[in-house]
N, C-alpha and C. Protein backbone atom coordinates (compact mmCIF):
# COMPACT_ATOMS: atom_id res chain seq x y z
N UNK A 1 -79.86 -87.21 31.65
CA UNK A 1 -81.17 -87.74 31.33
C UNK A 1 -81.39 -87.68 29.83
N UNK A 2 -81.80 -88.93 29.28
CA UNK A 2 -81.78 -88.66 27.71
C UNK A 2 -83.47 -87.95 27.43
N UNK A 3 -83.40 -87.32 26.29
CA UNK A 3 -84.37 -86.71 25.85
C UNK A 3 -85.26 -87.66 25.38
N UNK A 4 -86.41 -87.66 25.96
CA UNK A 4 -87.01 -88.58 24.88
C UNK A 4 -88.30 -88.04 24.25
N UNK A 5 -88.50 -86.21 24.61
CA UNK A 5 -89.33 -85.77 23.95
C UNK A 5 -89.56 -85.87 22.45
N UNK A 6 -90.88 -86.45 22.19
CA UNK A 6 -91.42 -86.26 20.98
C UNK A 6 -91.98 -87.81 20.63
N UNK A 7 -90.92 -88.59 20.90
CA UNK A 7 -91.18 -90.05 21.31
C UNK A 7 -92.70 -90.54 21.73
N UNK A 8 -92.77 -91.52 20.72
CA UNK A 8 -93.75 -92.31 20.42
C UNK A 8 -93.82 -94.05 21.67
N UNK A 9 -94.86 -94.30 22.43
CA UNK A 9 -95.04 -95.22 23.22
C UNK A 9 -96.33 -95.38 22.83
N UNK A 10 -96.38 -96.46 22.13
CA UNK A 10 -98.03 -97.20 21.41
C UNK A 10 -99.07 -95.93 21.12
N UNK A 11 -99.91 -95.61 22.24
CA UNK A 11 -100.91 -94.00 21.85
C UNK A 11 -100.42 -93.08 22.63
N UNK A 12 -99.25 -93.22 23.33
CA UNK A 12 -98.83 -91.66 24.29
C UNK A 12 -97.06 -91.25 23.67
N UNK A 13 -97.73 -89.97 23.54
CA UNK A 13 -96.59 -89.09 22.36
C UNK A 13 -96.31 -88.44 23.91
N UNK A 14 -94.80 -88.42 24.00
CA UNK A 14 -93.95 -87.92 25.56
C UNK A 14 -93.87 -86.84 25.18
N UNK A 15 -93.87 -85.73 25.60
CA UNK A 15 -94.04 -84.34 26.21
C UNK A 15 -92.77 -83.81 26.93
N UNK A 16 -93.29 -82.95 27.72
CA UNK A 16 -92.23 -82.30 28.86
C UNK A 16 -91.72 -83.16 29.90
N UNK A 17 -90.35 -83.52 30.37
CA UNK A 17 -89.84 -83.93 31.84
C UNK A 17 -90.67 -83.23 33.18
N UNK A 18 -91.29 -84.14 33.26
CA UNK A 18 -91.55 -83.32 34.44
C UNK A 18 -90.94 -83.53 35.75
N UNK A 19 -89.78 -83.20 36.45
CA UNK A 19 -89.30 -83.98 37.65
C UNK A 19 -88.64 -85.29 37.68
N UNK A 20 -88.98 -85.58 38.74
CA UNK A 20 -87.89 -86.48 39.30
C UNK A 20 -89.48 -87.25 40.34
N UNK A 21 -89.51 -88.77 40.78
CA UNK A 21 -89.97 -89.20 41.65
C UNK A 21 -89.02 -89.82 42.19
N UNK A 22 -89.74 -91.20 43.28
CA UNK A 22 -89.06 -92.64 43.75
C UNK A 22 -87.66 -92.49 42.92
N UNK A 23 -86.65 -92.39 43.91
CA UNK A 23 -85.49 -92.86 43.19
C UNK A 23 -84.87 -92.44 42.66
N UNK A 24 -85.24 -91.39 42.28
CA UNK A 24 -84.25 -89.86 40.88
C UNK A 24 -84.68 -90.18 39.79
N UNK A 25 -85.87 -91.25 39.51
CA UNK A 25 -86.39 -91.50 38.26
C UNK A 25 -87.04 -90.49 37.75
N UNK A 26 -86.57 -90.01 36.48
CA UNK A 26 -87.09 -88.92 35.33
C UNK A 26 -88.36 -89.68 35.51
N UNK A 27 -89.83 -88.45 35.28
CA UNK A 27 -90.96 -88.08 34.76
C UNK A 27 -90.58 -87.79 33.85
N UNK A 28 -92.00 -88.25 32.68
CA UNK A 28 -92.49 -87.29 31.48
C UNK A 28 -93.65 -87.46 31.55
N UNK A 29 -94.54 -85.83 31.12
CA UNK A 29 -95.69 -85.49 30.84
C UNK A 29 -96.13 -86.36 29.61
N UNK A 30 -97.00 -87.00 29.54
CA UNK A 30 -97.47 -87.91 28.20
C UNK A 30 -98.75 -87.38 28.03
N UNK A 31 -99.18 -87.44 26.56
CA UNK A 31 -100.41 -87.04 26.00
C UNK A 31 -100.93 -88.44 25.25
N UNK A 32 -102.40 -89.02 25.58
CA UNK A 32 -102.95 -90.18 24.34
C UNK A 32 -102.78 -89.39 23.49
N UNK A 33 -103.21 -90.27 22.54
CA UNK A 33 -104.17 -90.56 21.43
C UNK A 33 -105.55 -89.93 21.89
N UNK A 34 -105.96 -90.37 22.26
CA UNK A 34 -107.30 -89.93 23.13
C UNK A 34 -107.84 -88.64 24.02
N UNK A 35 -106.64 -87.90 23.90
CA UNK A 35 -106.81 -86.54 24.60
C UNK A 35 -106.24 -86.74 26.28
N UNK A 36 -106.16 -87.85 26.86
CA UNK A 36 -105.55 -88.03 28.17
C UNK A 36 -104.65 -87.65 28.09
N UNK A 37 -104.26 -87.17 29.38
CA UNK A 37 -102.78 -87.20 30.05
C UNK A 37 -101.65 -87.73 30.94
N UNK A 38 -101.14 -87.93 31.50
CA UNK A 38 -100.52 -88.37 32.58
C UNK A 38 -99.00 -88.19 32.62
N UNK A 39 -98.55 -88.81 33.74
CA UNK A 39 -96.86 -89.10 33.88
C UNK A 39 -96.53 -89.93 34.02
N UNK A 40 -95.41 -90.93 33.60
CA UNK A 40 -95.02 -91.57 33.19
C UNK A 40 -93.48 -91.86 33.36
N UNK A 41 -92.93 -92.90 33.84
CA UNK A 41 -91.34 -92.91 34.17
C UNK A 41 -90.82 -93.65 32.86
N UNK A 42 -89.70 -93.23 32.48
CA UNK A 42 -89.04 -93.86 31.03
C UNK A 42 -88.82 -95.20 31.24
N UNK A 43 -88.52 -95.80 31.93
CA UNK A 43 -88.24 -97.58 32.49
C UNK A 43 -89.85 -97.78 32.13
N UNK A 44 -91.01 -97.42 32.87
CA UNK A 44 -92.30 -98.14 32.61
C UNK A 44 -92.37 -97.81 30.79
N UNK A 45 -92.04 -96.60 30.35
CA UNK A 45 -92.12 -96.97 29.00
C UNK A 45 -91.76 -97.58 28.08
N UNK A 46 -90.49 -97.98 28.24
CA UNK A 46 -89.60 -98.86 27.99
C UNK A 46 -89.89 -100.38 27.54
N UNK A 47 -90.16 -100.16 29.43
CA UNK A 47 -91.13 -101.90 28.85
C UNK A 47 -92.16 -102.19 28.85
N UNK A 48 -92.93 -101.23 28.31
CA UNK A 48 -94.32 -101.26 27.62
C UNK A 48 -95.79 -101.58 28.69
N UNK A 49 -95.36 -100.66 29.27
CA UNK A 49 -95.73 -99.95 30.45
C UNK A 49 -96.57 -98.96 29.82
N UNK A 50 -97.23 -98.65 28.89
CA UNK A 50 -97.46 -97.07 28.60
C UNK A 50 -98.98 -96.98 28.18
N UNK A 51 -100.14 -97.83 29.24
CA UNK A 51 -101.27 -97.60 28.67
C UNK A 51 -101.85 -96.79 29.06
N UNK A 52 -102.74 -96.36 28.42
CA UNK A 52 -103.79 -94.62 28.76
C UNK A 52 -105.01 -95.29 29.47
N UNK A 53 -105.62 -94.68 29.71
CA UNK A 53 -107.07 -95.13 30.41
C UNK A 53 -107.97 -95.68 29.62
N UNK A 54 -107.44 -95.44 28.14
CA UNK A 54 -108.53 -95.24 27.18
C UNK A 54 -108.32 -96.94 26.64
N UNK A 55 -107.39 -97.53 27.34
CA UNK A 55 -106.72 -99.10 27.18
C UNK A 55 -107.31 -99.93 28.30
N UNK A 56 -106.90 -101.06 28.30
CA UNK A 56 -107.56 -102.31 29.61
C UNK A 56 -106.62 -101.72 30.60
N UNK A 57 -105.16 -101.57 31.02
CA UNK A 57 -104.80 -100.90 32.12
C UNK A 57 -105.01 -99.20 31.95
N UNK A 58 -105.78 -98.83 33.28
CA UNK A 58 -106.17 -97.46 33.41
C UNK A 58 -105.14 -96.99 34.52
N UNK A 59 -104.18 -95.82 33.88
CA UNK A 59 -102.81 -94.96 34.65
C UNK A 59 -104.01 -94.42 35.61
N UNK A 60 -103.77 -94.29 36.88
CA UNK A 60 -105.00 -93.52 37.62
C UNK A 60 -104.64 -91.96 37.67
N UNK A 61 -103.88 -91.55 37.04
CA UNK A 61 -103.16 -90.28 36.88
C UNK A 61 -103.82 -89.28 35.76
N UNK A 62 -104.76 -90.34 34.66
CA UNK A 62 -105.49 -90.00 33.32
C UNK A 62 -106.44 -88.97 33.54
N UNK A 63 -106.42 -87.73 32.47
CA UNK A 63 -107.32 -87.39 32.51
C UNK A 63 -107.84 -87.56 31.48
N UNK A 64 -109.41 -87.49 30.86
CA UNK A 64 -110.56 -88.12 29.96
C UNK A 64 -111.34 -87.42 29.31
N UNK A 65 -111.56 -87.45 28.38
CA UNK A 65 -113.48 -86.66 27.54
C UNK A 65 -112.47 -85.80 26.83
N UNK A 66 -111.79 -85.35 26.72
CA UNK A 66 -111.34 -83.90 26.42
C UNK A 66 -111.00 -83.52 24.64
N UNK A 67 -110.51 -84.80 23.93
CA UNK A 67 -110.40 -84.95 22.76
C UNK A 67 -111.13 -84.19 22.15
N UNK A 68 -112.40 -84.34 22.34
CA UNK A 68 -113.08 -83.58 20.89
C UNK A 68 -114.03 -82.78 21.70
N UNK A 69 -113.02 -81.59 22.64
CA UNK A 69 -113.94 -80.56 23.22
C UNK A 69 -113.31 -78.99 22.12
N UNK A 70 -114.10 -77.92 21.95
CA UNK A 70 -114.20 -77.23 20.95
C UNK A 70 -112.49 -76.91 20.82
N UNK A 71 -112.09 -76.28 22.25
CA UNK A 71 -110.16 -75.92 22.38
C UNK A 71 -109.58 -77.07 22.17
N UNK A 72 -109.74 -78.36 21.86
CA UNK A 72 -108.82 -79.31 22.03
C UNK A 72 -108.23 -79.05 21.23
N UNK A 73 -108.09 -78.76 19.41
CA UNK A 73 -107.24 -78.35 18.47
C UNK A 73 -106.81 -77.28 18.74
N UNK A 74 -106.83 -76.34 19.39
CA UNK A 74 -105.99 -74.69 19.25
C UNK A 74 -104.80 -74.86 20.44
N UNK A 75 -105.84 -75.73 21.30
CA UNK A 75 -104.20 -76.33 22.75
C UNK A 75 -103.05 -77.20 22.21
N UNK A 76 -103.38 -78.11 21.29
CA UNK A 76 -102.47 -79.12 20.61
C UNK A 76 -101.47 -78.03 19.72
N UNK A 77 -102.45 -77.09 18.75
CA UNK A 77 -101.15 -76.52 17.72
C UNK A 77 -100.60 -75.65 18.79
N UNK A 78 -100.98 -75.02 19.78
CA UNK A 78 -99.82 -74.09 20.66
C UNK A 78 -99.14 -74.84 21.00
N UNK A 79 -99.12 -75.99 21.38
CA UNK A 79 -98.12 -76.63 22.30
C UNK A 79 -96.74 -77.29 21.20
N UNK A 80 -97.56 -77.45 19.76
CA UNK A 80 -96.47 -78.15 18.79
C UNK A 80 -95.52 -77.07 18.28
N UNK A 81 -96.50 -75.92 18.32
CA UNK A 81 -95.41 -74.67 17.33
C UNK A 81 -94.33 -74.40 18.28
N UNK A 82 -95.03 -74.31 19.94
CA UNK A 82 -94.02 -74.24 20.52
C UNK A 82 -93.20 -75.15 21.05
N UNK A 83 -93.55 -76.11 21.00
CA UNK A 83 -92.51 -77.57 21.51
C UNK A 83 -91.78 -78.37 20.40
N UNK A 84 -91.99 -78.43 19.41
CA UNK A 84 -91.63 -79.78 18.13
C UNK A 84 -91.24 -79.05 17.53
N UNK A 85 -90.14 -79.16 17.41
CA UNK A 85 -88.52 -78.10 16.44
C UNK A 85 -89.20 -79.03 14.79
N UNK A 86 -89.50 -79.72 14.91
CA UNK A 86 -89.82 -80.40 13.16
C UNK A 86 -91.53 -79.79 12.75
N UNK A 87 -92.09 -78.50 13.11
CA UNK A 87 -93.10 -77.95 13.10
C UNK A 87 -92.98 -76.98 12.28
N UNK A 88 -93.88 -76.71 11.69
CA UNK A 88 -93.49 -75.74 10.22
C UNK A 88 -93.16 -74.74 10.84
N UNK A 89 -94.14 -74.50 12.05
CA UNK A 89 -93.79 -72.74 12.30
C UNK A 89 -92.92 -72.12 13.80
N UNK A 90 -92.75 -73.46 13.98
CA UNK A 90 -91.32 -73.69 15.15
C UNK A 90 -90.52 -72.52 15.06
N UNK A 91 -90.21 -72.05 14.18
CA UNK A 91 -89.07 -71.19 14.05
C UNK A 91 -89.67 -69.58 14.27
N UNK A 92 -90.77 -69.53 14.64
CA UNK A 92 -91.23 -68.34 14.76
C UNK A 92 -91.90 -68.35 15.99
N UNK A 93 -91.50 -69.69 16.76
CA UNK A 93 -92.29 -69.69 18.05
C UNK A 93 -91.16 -70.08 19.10
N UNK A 94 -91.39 -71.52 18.91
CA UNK A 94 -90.64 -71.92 20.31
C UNK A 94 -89.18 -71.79 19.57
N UNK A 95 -88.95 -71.85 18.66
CA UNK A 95 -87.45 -71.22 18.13
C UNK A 95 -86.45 -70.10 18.11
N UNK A 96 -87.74 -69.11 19.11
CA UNK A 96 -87.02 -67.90 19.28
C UNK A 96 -87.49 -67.73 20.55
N UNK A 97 -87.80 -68.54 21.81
CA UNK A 97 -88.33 -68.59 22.91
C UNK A 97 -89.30 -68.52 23.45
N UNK A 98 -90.43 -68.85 22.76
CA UNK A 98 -91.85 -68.33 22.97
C UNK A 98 -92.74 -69.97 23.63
N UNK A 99 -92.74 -69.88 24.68
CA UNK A 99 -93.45 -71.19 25.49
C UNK A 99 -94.40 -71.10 25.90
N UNK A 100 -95.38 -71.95 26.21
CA UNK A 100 -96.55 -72.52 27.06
C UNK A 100 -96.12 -72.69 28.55
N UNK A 101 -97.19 -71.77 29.31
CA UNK A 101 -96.85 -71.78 30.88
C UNK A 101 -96.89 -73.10 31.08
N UNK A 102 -96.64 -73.45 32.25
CA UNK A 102 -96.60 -74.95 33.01
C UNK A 102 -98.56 -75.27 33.13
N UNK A 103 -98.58 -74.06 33.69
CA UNK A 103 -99.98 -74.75 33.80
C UNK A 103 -101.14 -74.78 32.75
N UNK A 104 -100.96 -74.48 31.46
CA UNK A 104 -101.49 -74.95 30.20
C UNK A 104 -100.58 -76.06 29.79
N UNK A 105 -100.24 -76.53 30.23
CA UNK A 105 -99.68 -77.61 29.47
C UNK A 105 -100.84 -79.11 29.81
N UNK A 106 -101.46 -78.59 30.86
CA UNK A 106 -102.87 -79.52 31.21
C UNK A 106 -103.94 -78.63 30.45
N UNK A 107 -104.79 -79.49 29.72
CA UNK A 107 -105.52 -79.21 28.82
C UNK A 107 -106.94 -78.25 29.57
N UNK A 108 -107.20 -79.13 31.15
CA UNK A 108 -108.36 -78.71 31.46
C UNK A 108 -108.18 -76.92 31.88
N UNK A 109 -106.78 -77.31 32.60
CA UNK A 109 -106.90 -75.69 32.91
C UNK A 109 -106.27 -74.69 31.43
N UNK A 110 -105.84 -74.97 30.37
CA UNK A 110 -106.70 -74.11 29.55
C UNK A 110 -107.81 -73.97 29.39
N UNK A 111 -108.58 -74.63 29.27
CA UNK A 111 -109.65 -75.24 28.82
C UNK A 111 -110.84 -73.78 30.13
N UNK A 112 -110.83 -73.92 31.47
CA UNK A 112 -110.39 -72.79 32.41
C UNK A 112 -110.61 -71.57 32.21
N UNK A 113 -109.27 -71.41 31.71
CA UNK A 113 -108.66 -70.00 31.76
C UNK A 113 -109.33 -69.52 30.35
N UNK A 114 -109.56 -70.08 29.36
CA UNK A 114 -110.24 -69.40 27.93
C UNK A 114 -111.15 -69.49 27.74
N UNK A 115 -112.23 -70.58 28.26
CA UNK A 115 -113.34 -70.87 27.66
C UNK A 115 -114.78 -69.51 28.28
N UNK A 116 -114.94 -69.09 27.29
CA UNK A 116 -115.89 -69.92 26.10
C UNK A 116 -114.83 -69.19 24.79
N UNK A 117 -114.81 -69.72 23.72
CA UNK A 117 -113.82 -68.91 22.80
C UNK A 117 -115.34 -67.98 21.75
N UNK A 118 -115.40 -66.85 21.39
CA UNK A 118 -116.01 -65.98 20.75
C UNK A 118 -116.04 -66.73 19.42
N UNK A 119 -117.43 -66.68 18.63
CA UNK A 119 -117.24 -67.17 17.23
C UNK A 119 -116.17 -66.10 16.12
N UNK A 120 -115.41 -66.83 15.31
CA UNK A 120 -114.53 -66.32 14.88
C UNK A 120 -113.69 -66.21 15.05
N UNK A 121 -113.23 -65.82 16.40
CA UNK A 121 -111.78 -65.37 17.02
C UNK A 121 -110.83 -66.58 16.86
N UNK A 122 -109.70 -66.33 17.46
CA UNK A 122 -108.87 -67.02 17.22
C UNK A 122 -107.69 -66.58 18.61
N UNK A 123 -107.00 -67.45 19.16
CA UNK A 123 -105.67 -67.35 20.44
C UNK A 123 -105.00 -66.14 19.47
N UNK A 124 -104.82 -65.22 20.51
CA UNK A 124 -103.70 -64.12 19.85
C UNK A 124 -103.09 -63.81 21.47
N UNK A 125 -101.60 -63.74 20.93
CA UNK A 125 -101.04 -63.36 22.17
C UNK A 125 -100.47 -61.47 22.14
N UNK A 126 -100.76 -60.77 23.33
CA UNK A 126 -101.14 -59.59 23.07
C UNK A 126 -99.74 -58.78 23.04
N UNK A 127 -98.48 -59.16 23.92
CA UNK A 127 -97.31 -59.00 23.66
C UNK A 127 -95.89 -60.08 22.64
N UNK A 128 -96.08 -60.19 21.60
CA UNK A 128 -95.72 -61.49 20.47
C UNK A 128 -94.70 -61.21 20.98
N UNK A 129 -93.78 -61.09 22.10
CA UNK A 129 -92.21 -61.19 22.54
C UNK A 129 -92.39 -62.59 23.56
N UNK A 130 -94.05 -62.48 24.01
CA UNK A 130 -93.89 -63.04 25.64
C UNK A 130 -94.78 -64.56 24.72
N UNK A 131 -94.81 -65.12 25.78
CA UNK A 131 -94.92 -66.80 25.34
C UNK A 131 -96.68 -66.88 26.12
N UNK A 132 -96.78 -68.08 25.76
CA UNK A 132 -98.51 -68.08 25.79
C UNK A 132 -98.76 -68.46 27.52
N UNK A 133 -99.68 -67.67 28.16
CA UNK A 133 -99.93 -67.49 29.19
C UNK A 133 -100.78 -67.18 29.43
N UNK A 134 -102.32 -67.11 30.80
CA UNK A 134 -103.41 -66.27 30.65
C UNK A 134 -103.26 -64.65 30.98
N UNK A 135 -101.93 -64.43 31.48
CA UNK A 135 -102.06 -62.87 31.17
C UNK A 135 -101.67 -62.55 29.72
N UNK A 136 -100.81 -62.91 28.88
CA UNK A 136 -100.43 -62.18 27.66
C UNK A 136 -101.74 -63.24 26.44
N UNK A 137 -102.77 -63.51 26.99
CA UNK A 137 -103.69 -63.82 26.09
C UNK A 137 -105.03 -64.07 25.57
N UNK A 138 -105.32 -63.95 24.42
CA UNK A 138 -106.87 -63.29 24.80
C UNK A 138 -107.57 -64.03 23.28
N UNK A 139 -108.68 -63.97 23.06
CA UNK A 139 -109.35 -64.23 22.13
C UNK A 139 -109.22 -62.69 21.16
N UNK A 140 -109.14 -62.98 19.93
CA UNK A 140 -109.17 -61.57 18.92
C UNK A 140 -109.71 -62.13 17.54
N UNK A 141 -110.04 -60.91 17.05
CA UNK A 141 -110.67 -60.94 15.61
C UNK A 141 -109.66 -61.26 14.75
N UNK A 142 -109.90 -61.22 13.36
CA UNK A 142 -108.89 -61.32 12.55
C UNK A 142 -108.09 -59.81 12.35
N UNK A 143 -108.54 -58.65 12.16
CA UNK A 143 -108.63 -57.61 12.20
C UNK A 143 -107.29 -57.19 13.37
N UNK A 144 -108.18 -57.67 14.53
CA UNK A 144 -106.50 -57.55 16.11
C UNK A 144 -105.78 -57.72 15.56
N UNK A 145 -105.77 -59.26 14.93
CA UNK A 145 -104.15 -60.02 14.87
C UNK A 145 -103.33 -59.66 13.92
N UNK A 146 -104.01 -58.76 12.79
CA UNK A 146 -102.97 -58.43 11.52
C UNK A 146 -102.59 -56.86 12.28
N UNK A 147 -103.22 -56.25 13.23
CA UNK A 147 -102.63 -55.10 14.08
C UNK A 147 -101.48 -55.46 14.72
N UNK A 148 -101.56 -56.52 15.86
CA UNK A 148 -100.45 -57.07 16.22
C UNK A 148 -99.59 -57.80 15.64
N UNK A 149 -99.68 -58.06 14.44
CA UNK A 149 -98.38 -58.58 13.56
C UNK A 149 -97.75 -57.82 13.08
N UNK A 150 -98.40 -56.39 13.08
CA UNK A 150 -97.81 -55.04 11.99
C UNK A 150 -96.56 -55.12 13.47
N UNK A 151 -96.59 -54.79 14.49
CA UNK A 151 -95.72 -54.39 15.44
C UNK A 151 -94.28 -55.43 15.09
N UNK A 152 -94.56 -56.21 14.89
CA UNK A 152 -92.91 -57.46 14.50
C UNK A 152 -92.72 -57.33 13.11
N UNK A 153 -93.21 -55.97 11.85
CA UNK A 153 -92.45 -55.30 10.60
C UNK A 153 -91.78 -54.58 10.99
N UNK A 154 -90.48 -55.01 10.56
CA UNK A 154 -89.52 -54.15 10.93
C UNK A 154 -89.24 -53.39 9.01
N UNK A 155 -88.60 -52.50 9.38
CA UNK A 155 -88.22 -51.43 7.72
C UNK A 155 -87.22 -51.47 8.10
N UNK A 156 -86.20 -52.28 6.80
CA UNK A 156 -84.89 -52.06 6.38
C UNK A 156 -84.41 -51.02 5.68
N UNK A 157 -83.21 -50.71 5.63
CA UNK A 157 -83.00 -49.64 5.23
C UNK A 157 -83.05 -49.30 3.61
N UNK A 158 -83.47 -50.72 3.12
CA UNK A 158 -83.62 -50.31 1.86
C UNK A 158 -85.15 -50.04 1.57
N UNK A 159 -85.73 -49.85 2.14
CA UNK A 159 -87.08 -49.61 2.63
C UNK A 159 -87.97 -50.75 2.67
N UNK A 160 -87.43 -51.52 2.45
CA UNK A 160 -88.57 -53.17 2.60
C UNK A 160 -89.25 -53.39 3.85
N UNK A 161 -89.79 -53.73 3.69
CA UNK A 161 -89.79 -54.20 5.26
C UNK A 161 -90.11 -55.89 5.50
N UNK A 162 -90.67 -56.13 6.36
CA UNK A 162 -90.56 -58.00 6.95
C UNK A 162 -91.17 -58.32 5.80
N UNK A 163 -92.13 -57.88 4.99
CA UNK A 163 -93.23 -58.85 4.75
C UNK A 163 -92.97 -58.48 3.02
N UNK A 164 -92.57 -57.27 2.60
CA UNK A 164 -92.32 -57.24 1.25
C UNK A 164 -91.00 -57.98 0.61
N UNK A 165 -89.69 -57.47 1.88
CA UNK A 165 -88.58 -58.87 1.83
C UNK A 165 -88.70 -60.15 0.90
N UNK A 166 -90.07 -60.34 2.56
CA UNK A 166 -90.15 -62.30 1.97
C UNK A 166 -90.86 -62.34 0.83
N UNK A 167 -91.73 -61.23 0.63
CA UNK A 167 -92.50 -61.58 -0.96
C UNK A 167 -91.49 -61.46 -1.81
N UNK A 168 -90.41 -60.67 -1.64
CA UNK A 168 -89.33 -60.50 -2.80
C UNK A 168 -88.45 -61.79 -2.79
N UNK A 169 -88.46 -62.55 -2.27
CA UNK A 169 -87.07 -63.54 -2.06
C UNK A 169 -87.97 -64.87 -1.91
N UNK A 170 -89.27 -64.74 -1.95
CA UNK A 170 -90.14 -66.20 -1.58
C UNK A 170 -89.55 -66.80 -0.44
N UNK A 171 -89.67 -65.79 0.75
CA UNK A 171 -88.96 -66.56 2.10
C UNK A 171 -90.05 -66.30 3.32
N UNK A 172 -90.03 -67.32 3.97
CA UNK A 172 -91.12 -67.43 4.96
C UNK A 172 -90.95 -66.01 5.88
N UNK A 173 -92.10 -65.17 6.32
CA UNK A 173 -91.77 -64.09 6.73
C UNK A 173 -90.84 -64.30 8.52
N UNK A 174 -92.19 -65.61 9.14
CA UNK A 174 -91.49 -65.90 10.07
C UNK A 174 -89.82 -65.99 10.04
N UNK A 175 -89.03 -66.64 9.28
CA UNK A 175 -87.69 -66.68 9.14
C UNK A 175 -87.20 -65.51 9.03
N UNK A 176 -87.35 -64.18 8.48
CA UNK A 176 -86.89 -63.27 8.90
C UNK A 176 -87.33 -62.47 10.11
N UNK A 177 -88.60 -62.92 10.81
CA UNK A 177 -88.93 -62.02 11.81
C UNK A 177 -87.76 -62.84 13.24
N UNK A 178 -87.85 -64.10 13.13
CA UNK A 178 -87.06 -64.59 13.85
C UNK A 178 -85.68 -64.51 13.92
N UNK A 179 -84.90 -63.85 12.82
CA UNK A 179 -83.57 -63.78 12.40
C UNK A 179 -83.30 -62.28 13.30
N UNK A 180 -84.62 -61.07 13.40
CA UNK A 180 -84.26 -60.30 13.78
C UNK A 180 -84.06 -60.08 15.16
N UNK A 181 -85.10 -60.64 16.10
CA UNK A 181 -85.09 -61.78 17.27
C UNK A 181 -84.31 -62.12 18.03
N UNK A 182 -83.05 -62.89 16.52
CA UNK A 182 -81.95 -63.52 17.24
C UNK A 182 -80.65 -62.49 17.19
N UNK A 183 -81.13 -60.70 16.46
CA UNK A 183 -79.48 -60.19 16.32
C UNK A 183 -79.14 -59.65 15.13
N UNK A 184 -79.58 -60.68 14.25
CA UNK A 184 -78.96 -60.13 12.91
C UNK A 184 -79.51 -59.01 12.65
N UNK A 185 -77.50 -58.69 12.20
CA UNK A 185 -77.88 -57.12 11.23
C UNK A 185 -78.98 -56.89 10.16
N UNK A 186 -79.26 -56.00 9.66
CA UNK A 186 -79.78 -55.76 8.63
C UNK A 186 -79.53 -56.06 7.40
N UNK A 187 -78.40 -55.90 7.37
CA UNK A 187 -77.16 -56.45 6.05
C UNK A 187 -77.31 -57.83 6.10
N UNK A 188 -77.25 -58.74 6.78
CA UNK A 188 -77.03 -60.18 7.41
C UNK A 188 -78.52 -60.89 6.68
N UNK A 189 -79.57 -60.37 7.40
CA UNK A 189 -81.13 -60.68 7.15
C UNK A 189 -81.28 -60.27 5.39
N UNK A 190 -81.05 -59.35 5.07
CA UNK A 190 -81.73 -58.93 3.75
C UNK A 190 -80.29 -59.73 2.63
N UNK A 191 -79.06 -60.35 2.89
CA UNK A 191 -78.49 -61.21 2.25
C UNK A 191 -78.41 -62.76 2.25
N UNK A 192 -79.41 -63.09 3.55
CA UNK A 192 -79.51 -64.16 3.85
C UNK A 192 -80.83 -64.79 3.34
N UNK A 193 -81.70 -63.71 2.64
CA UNK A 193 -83.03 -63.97 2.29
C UNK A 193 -83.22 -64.05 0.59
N UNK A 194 -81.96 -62.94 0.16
CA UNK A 194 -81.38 -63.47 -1.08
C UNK A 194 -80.63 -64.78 -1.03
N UNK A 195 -79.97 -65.24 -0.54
CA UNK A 195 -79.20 -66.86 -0.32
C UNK A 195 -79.97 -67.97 -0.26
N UNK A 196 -80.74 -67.51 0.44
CA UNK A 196 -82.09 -68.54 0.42
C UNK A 196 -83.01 -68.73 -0.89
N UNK A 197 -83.44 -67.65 -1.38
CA UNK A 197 -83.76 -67.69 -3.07
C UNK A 197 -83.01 -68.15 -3.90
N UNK A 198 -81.36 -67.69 -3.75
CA UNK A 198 -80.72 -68.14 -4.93
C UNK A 198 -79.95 -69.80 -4.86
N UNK A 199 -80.61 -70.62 -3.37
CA UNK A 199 -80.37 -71.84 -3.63
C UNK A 199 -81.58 -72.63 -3.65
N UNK A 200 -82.28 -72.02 -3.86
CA UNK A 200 -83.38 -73.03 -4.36
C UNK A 200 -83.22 -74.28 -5.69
C-alpha cells in the first residue's frame, strides 16, 4: 500500500490508513480545511473524488463546526509533532515514539475527554515516555511542565547536563533528549552535539 500520508487532495490533507473496506481497498483518515473529517479510499482521491461537506458534494461521513472551537489548535499541533516527520519538533515526539491514541485522532472525542481547558494551562503529558492519551494527560501550569521536563535532564559525566549541553553547542535540546531515547552513549551524544556546532 503506498503511503500517501501527508498528501494534499484540494482541502483534505490525508492522515492515518485506516483499514481496509469493499474490496481490500486502503482507507485514509482525511482532515478539511475546514476542521471536518472523514475516510476516504485512494482511487476516489485520485480522481478527484475528495470533497468535504464544507463543498457542493457532502462525504456523509463529515464531521462539522469544529474549526474554530477553543482545542481545535492544541489537537492539530499534537497530531503534527507527532505525525509529520518535516515538523520542527518531530524529533522529540513522534520521532522517538510518542503517538496520539486512535481515539483522539477524532477531534470531537478530544474535544470529550479535555474540555473545558483551565485558563493558562496548556496539554502536558504526565509520563513524557508514554504518547498522548486521556490517561497519561492532563491540563498543567507552566510551573508543572518545566517540573516534568526536569525528569528527561539527564547529567553527563562531564557534568552538563541536557539543557546546558545544547546551550553550549547551540543544539536543539530536544535532539539530544531524543538521542538518549534512542541509546546513545554519553561519549556519542556530547560528540555529536560538538559535530553539529562545528558544521555549521
Amino acid at each position: 500500500m503506498k503511503n500517501i500520508s501527508g498528501m494534499r487532495y484540494g482541502k483534505l490533507t490525508v492522515g492515518r490508513p485506516d483499514g481496509k473496506g469493499k474490496g481490500g481497498r486502503a482507507r485514509w483518515f482525511c482532515e478539511c480545511d475546514c476542521g471536518g473529517t472523514g475516510l476516504y479510499y485512494k482511487n476516489n482521491l485520485d480522481a478527484g473524488r475528495h470533497h468535504c461537506g464544507c463543498e457542493a458534494n457532502r462525504a456523509p461521513n463529515l464531521k462539522h463546526g469544529l474549526r474554530h472551537h477553543p482545542l481545535y489548535g492544541i489537537w492539530s499541533a499534537m497530531k503534527t509533532r507527532c505525525g509529520n516527520p518535516d515538523a520542527k519538533d518531530y524529533p522529540a515526539y513522534g520521532g522517538r515514539g510518542i503517538e496520539v491514541c486512535d481515539s483522539w485522532m477524532d477531534l470531537e472525542k478530544f474535544i470529550k475527554d479535555m474540555s473545558p481547558r483551565p485558563s493558562g494551562y496548556s496539554l502536558d503529558r504526565i509520563d513524557v515516555d508514554k504518547g498522548y492519551n486521556p490517561e497519561n494527560c492532563r491540563w498543567a501550569s507552566a510551573k508543572t511542565q518545566r517540573w516534568n521536563q526536569r525528569k528527561e535532564c539527564k547529567v553527563f559525566p562531564n557534568g552538563m547536563t541536557t539543557e546546558t549541553l545544547a546551550s553550549s553547542q547551540s543544539v536543539d535540546p530536544a535532539t539530544i533528549r531524543m538521542r538518549v531515547h534512542r541509546g546513545w552513549s554519553d561519549e556519542e551524544i556530547v560528540k555529536g552535539a560538538r559535530d553539529v556546532a562545528k558544521n555549521r
